[in-house]
Protein backbone atom coordinates (compact mmCIF):
# COMPACT_ATOMS: atom_id res chain seq x y z
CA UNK A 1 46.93 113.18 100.17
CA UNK A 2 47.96 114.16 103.87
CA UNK A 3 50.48 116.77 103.93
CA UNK A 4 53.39 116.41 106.26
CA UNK A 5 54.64 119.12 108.97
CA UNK A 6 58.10 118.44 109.17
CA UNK A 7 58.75 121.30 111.67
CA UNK A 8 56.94 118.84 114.28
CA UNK A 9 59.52 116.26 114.40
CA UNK A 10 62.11 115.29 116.39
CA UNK A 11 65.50 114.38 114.91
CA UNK A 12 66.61 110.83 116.17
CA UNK A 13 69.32 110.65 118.68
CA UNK A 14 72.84 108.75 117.95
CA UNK A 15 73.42 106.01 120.66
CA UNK A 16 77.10 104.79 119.29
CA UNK A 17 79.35 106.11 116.37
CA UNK A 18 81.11 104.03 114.01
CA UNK A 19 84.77 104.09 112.98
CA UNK A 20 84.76 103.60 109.34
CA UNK A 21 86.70 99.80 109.74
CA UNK A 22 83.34 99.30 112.02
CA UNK A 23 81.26 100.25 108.96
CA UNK A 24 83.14 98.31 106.72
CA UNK A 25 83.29 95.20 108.60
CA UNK A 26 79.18 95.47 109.58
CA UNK A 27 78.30 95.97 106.40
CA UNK A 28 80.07 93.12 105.07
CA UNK A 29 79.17 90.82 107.32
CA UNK A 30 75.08 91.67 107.16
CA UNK A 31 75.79 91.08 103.31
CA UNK A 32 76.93 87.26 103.96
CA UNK A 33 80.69 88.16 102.70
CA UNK A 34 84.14 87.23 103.46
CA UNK A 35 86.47 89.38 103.78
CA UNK A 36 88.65 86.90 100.79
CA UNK A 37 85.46 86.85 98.98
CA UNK A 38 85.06 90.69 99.04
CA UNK A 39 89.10 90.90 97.89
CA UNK A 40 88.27 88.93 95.18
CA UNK A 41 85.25 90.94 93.88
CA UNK A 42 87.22 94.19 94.68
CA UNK A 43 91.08 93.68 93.32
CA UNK A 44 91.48 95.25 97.11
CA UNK A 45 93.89 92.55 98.85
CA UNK A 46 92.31 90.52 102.24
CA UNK A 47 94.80 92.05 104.15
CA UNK A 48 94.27 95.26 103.67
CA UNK A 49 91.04 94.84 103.92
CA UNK A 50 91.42 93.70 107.17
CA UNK A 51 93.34 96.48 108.13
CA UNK A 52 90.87 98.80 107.39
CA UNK A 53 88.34 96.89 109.43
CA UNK A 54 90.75 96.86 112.28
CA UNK A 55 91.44 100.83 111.70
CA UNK A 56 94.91 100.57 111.22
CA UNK A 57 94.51 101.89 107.86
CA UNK A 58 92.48 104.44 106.04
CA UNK A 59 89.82 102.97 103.65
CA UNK A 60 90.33 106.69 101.23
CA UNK A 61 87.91 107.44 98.26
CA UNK A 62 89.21 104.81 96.06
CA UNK A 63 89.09 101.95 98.19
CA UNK A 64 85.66 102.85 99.41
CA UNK A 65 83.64 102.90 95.96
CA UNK A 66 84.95 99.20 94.90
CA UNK A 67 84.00 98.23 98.63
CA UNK A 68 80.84 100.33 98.42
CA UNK A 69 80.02 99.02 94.81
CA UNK A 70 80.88 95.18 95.86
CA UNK A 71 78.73 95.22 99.07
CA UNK A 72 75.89 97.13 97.22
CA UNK A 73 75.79 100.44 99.29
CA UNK A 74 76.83 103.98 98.30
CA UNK A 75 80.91 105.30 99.35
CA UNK A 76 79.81 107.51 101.40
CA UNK A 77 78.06 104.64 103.82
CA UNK A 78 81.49 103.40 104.30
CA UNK A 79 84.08 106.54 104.17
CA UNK A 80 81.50 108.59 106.54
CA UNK A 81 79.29 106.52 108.85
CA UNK A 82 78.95 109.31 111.35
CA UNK A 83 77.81 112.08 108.56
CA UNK A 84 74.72 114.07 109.77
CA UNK A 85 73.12 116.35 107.36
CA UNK A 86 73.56 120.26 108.98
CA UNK A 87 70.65 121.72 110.84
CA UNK A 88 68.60 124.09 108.84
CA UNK A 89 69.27 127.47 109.82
């Protein structure tokens, strides 16, 4: 087994940052769901839901593990699409 020197790679730029409605509605759409279909699934109504696409509300901690656990990816995908891990010291 080849060992791997971490130390020799480069981290990978960010091009664009996502708003957390952006996440929301990307996500959604890549998994082939409306946004009724996902209100349905989530007890979370369509229009809020579509506010929080559009950014006019906040999705909070709540809202974003039904979402997260209806569109199969973890919370924090969706309440913190700009999170990058610290750089080691």
């Amino acid at each position: 087994m080849t060992t791997v020197d971490r130390q020799n790679y480069v981290r990978a730029k960010s091009y664009a940052t996502l708003t957390r409605g952006e996440a929301l509605r990307m996500t959604r759409q890549l998994r082939g769901i409306t946004q009724a279909a996902l209100a349905t699934e989530t007890g979370i109504a369509q229009p809020a839901i579509s506010s929080i696409e559009t950014d006019r509300i906040d999705i909070g901690v709540d809202r974003a593990e039904k979402l997260g656990v209806a569109l199969g990816v973890h919370p924090a995908v969706l309440a913190f699409p700009n999170w990058r891990a610290p750089k080691p010291r």
